[in-house]
Structures are given as C-alpha cells and as structure tokens.
PDB file of N, CA and C in Angstrom:
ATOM      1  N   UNK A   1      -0.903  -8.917 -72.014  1.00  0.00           N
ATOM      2  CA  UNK A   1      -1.573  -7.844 -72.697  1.00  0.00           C
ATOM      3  C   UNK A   1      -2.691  -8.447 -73.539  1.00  0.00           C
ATOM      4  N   UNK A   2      -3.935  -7.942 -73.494  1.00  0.00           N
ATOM      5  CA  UNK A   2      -4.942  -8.307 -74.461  1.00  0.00           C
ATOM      6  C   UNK A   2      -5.325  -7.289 -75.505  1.00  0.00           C
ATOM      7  N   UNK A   3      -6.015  -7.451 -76.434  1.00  0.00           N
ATOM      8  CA  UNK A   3      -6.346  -6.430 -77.832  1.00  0.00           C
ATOM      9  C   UNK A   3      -7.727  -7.086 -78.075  1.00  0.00           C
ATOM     10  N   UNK A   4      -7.774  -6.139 -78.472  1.00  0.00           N
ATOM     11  CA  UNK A   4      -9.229  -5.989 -79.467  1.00  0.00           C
ATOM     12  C   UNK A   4      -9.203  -5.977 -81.057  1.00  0.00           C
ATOM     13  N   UNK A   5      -9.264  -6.639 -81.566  1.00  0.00           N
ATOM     14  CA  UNK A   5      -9.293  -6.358 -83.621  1.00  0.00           C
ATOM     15  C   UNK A   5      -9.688  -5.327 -83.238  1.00  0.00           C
ATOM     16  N   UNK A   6      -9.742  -4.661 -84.680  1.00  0.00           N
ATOM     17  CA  UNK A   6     -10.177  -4.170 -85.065  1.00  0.00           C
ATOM     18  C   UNK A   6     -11.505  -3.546 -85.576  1.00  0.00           C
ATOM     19  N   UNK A   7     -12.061  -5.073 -86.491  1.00  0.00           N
ATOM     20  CA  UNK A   7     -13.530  -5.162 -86.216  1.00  0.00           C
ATOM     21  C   UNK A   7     -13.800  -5.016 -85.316  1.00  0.00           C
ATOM     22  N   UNK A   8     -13.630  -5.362 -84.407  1.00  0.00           N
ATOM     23  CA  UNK A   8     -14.290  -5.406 -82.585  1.00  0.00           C
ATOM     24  C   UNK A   8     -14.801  -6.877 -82.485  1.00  0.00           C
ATOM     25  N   UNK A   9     -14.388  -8.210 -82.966  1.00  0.00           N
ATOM     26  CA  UNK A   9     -15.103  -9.359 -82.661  1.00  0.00           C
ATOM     27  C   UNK A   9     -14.114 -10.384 -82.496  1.00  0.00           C
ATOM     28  N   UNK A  10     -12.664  -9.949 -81.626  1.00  0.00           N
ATOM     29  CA  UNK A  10     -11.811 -11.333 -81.019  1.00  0.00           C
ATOM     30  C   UNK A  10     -11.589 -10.332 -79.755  1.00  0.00           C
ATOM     31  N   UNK A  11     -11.452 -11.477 -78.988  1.00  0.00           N
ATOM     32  CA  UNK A  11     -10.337 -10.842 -77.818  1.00  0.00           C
ATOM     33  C   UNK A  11      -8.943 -11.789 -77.763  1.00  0.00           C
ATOM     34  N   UNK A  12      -7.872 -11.317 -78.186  1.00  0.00           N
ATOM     35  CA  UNK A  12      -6.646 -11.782 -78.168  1.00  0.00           C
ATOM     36  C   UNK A  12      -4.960 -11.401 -76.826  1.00  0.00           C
ATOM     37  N   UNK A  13      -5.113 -11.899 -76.007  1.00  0.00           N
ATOM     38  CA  UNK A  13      -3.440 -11.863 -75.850  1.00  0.00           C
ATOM     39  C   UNK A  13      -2.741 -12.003 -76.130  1.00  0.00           C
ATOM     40  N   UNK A  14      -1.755 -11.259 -75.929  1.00  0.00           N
ATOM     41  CA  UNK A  14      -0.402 -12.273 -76.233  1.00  0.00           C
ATOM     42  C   UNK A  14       1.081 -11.644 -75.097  1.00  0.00           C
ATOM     43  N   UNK A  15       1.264 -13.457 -75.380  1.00  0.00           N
ATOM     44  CA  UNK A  15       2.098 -13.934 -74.284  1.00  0.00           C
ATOM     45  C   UNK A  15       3.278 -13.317 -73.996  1.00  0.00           C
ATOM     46  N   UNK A  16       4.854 -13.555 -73.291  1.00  0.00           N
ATOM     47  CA  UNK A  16       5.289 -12.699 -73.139  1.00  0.00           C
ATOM     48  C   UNK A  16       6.763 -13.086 -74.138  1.00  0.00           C
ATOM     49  N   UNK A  17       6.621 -14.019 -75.019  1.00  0.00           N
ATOM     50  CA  UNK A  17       7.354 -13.997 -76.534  1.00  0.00           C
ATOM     51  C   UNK A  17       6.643 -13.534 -77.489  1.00  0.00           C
ATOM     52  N   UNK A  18       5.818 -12.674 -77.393  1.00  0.00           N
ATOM     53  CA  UNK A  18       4.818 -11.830 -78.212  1.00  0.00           C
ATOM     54  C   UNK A  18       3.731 -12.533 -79.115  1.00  0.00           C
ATOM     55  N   UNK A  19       3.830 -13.871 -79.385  1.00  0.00           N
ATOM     56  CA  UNK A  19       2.885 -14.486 -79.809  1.00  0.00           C
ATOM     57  C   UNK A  19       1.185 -14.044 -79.509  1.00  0.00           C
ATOM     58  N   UNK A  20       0.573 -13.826 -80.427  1.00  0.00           N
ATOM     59  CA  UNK A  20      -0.866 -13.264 -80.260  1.00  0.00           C
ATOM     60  C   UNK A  20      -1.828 -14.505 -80.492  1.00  0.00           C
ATOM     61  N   UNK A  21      -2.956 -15.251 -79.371  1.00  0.00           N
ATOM     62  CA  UNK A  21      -3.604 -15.547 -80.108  1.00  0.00           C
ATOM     63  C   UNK A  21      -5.061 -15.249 -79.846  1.00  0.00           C
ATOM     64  N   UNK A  22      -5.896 -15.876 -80.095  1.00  0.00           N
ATOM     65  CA  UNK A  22      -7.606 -15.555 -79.697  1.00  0.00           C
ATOM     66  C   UNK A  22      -8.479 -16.383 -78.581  1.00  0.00           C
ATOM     67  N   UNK A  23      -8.468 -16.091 -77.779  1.00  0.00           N
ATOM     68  CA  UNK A  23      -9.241 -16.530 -76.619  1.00  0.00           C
ATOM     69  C   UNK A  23     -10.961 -16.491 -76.765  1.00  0.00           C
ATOM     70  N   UNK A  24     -11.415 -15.658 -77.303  1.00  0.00           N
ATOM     71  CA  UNK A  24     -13.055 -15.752 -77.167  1.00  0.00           C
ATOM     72  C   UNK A  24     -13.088 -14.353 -78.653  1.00  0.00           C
ATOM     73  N   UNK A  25     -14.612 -15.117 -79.190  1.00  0.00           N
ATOM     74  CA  UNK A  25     -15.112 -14.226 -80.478  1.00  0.00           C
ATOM     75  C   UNK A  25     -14.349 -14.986 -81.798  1.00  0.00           C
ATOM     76  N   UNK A  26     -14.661 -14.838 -82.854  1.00  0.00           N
ATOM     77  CA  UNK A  26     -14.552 -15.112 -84.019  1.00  0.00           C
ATOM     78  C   UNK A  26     -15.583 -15.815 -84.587  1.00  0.00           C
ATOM     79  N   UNK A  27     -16.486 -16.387 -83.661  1.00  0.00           N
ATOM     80  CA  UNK A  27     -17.671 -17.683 -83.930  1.00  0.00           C
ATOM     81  C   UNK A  27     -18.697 -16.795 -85.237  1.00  0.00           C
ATOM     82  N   UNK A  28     -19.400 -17.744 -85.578  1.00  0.00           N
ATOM     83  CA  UNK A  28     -20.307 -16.976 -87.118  1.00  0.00           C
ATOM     84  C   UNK A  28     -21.799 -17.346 -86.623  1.00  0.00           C
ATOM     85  N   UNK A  29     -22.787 -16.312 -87.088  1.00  0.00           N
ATOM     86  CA  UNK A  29     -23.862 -16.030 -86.826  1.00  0.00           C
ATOM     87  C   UNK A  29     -24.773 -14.691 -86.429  1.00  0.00           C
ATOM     88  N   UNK A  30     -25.441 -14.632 -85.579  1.00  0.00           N
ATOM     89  CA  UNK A  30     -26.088 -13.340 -85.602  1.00  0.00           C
ATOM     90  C   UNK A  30     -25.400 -13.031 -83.775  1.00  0.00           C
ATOM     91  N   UNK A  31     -25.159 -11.906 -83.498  1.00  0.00           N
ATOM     92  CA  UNK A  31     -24.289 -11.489 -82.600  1.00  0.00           C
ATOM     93  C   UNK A  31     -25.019 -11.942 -81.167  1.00  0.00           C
ATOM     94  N   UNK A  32     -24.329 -12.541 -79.915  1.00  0.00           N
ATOM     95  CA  UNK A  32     -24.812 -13.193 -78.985  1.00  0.00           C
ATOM     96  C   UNK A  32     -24.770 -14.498 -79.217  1.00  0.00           C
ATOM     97  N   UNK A  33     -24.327 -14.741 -80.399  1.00  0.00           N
ATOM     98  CA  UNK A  33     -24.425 -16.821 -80.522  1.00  0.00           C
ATOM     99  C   UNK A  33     -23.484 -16.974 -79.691  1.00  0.00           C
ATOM    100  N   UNK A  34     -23.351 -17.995 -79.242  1.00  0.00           N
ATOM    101  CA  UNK A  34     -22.295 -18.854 -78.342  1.00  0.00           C
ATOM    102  C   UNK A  34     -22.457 -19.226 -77.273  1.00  0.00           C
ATOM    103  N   UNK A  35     -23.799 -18.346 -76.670  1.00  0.00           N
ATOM    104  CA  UNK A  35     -24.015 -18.998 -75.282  1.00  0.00           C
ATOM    105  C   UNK A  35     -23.999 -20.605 -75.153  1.00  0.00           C
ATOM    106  N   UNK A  36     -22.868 -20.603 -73.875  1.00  0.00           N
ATOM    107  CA  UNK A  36     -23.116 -22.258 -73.434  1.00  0.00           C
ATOM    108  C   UNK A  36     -21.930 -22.872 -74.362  1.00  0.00           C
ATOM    109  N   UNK A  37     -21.609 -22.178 -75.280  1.00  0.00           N
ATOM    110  CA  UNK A  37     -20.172 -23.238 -75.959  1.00  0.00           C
ATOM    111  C   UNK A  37     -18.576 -22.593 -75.483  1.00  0.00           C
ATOM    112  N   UNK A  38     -18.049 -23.077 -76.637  1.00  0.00           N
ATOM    113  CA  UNK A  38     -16.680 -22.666 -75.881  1.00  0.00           C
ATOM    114  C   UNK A  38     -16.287 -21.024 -76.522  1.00  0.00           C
ATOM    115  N   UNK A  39     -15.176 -20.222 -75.868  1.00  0.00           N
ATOM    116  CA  UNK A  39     -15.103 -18.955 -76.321  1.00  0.00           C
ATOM    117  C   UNK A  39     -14.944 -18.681 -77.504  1.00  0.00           C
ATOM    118  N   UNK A  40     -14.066 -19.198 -78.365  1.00  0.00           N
ATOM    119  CA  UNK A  40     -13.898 -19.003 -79.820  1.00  0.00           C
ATOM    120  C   UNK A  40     -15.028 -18.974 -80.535  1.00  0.00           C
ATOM    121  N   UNK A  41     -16.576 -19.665 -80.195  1.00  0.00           N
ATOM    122  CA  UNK A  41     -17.164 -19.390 -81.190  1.00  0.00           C
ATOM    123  C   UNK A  41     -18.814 -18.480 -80.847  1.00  0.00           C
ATOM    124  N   UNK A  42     -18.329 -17.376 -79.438  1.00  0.00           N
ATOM    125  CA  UNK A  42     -18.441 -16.180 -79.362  1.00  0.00           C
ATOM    126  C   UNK A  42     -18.928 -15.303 -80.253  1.00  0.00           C
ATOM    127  N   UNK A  43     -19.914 -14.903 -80.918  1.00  0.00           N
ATOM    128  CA  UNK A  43     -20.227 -13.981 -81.762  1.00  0.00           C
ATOM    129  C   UNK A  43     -20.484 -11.942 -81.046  1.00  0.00           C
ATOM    130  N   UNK A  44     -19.588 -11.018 -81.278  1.00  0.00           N
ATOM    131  CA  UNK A  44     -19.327 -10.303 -80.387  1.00  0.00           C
ATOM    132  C   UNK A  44     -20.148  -9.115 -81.588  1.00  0.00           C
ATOM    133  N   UNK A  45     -20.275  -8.108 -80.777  1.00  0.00           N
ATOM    134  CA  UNK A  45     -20.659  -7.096 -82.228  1.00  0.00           C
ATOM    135  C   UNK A  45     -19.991  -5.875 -81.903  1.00  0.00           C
ATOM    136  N   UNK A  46     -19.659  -5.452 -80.763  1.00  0.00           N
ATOM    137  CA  UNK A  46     -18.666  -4.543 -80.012  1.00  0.00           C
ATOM    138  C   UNK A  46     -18.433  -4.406 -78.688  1.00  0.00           C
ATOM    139  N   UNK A  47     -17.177  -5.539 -77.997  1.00  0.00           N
ATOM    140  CA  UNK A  47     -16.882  -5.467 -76.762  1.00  0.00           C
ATOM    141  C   UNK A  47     -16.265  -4.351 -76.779  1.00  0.00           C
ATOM    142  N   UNK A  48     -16.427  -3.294 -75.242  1.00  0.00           N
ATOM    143  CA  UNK A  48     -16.005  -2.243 -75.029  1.00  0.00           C
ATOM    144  C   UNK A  48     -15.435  -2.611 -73.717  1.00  0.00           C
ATOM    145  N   UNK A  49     -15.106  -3.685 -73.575  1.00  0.00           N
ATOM    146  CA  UNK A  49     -14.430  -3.989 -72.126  1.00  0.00           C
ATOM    147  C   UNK A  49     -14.563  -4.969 -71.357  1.00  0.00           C
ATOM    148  N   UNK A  50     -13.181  -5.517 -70.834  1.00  0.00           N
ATOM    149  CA  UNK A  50     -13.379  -6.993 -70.143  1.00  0.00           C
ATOM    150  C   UNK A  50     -12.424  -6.785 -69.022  1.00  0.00           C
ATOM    151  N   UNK A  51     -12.661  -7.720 -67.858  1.00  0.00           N
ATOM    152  CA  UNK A  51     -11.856  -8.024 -67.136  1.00  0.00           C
ATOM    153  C   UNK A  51     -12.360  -8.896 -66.151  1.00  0.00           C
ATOM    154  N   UNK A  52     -11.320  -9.336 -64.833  1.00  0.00           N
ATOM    155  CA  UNK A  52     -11.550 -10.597 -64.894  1.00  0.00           C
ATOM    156  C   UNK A  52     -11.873 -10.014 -63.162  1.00  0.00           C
ATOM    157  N   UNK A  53     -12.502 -11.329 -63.022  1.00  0.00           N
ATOM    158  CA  UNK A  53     -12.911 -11.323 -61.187  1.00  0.00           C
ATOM    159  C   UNK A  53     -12.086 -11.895 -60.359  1.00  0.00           C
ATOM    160  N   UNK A  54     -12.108 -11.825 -58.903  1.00  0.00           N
ATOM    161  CA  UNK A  54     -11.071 -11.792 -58.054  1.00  0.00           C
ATOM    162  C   UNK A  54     -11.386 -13.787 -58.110  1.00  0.00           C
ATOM    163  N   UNK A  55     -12.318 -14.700 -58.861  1.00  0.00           N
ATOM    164  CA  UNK A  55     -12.255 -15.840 -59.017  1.00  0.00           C
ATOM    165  C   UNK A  55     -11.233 -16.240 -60.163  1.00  0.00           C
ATOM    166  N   UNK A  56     -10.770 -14.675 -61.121  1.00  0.00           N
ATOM    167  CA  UNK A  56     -10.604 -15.504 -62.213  1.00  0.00           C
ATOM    168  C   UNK A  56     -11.070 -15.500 -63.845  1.00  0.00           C
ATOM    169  N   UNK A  57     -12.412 -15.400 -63.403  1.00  0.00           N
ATOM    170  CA  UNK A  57     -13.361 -15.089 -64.372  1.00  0.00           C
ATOM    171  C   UNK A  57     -13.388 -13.736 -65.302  1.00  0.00           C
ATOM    172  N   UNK A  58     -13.415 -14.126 -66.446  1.00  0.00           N
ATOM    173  CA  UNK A  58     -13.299 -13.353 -67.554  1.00  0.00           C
ATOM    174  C   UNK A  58     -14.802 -12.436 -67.743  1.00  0.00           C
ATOM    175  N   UNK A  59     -14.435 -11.458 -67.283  1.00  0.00           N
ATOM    176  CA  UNK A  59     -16.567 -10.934 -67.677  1.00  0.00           C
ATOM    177  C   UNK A  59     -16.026  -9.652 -69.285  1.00  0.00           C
ATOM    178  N   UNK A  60     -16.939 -10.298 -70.287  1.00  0.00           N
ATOM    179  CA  UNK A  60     -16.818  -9.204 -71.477  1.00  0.00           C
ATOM    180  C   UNK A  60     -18.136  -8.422 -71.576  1.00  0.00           C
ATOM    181  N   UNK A  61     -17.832  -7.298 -71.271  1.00  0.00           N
ATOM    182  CA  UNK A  61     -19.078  -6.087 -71.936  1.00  0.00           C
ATOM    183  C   UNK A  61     -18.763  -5.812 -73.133  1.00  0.00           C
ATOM    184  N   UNK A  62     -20.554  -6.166 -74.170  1.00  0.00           N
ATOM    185  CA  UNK A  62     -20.860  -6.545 -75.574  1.00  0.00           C
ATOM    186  C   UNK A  62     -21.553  -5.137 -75.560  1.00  0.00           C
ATOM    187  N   UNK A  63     -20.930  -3.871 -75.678  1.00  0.00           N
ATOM    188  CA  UNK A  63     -21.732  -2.585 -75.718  1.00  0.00           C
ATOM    189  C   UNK A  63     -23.072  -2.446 -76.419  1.00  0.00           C
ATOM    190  N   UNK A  64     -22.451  -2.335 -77.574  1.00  0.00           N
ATOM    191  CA  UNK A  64     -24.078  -2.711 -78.693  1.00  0.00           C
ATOM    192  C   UNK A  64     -24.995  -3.527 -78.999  1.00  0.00           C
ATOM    193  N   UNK A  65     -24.246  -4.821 -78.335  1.00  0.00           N
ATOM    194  CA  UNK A  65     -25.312  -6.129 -77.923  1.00  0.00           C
ATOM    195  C   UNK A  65     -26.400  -5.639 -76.987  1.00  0.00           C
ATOM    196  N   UNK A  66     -25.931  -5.009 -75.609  1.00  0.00           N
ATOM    197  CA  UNK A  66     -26.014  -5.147 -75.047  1.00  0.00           C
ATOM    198  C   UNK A  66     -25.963  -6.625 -73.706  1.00  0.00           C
ATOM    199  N   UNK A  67     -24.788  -7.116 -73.734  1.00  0.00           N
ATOM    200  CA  UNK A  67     -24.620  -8.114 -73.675  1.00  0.00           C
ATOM    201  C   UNK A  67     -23.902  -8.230 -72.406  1.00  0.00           C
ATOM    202  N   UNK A  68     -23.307  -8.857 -71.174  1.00  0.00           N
ATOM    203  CA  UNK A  68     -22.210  -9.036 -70.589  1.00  0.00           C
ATOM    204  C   UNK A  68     -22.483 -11.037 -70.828  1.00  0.00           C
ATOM    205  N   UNK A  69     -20.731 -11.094 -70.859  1.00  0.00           N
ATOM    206  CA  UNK A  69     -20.435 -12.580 -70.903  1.00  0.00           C
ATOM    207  C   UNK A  69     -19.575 -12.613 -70.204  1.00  0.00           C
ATOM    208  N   UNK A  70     -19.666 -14.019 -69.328  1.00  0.00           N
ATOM    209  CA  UNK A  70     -19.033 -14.808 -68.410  1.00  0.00           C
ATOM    210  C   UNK A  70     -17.997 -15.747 -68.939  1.00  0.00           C
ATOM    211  N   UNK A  71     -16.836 -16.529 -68.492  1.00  0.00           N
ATOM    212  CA  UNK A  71     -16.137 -17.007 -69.178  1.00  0.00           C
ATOM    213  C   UNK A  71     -15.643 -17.698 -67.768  1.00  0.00           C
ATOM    214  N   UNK A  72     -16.346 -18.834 -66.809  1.00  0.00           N
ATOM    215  CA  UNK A  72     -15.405 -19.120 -65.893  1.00  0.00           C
ATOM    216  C   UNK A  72     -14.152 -19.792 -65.782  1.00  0.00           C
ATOM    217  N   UNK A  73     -13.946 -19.252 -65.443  1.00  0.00           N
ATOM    218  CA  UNK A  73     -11.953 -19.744 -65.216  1.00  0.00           C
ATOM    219  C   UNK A  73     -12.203 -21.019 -65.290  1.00  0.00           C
ATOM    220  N   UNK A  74     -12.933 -22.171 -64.724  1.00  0.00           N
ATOM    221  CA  UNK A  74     -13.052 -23.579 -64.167  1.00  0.00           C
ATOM    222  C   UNK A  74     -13.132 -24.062 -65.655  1.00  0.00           C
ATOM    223  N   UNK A  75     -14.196 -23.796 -66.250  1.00  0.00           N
ATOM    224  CA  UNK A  75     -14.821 -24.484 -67.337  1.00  0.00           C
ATOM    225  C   UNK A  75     -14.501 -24.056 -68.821  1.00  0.00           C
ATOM    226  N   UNK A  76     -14.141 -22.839 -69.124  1.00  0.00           N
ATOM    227  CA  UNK A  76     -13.996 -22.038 -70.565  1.00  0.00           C
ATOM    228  C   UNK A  76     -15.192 -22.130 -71.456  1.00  0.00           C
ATOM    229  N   UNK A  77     -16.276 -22.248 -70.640  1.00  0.00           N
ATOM    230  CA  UNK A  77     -17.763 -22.196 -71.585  1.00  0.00           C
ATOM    231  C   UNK A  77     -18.209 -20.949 -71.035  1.00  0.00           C
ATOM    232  N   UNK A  78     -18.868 -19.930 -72.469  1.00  0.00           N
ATOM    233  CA  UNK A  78     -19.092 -19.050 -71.947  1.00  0.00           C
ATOM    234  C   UNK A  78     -20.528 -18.833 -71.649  1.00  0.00           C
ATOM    235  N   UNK A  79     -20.961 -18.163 -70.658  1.00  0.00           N
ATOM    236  CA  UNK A  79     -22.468 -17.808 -70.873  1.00  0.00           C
ATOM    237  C   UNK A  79     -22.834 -16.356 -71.171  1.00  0.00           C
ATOM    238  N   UNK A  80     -23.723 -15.906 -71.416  1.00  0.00           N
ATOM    239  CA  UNK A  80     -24.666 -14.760 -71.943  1.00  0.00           C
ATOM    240  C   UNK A  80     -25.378 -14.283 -70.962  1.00  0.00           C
ATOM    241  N   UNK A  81     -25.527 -12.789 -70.858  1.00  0.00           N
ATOM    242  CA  UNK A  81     -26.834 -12.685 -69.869  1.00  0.00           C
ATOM    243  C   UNK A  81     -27.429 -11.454 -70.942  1.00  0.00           C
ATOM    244  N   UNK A  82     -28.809 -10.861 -70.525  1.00  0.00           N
ATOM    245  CA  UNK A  82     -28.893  -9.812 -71.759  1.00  0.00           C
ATOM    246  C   UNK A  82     -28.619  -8.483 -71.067  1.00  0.00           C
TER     247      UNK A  82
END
C-alpha cells in the first residue's frame, strides 16, 4: 500500500508488518528539484498520482508542477520531464 502525506510532498509505503516509510519527496527547495538525484530528495508540490510500468518503473504525476517523474526500477535516480 502507498500514501500520500498530507502536505502532498512524500510518497510512502508500507510493508506488510505495517511499517511506513518514504520512498521519493521530502527533498528542500523550489518544487521540481531533484532531477537526476536520488528519490528522497524529490521536491513535489502536489502528486495526484503514480504508478508503475510493466518494466517496473515508478512514473509520479506532479499536478501543479506540472511535472511527470520517472523513477527506474534499475537505478532509483529520478528524472523530471516538464
């Protein structure tokens, strides 16, 4: 199961002993930072939806960014597109 804060700027699962933690977002700056680093430091301003591709891949839609981000399964660096 994954969640959304509240704010709208983590994406978290958690596992199936209920432990929650944060996979991508929390990073600091002006919204869209992170391209090219790792997910945690993700700057999100309101994902309205993610899911993953038949590779794997994590794609997050950044609504108010206007943003979609990539997250490949292989590498855990994310990229940006606008």
């Amino acid at each position: 199961m994954y969640r959304r804060r509240a704010l709208g700027d983590l994406l978290r699962p958690a596992d199936d002993g209920g432990h929650i933690y944060t996979i991508a977002g929390g990073g600091y700056g002006e919204t869209g930072t992170g391209d090219g680093g790792p997910p945690t430091d993700a700057v999100f301003y309101a994902p309205i939806g993610f899911a993953f591709n038949g590779s794997g891949n994590m794609v997050i839609a950044d609504g108010d960014d206007d943003h979609i981000w990539l997250m490949p399964a292989t590498s855990g660096t994310f990229s940006v597109g606008p």
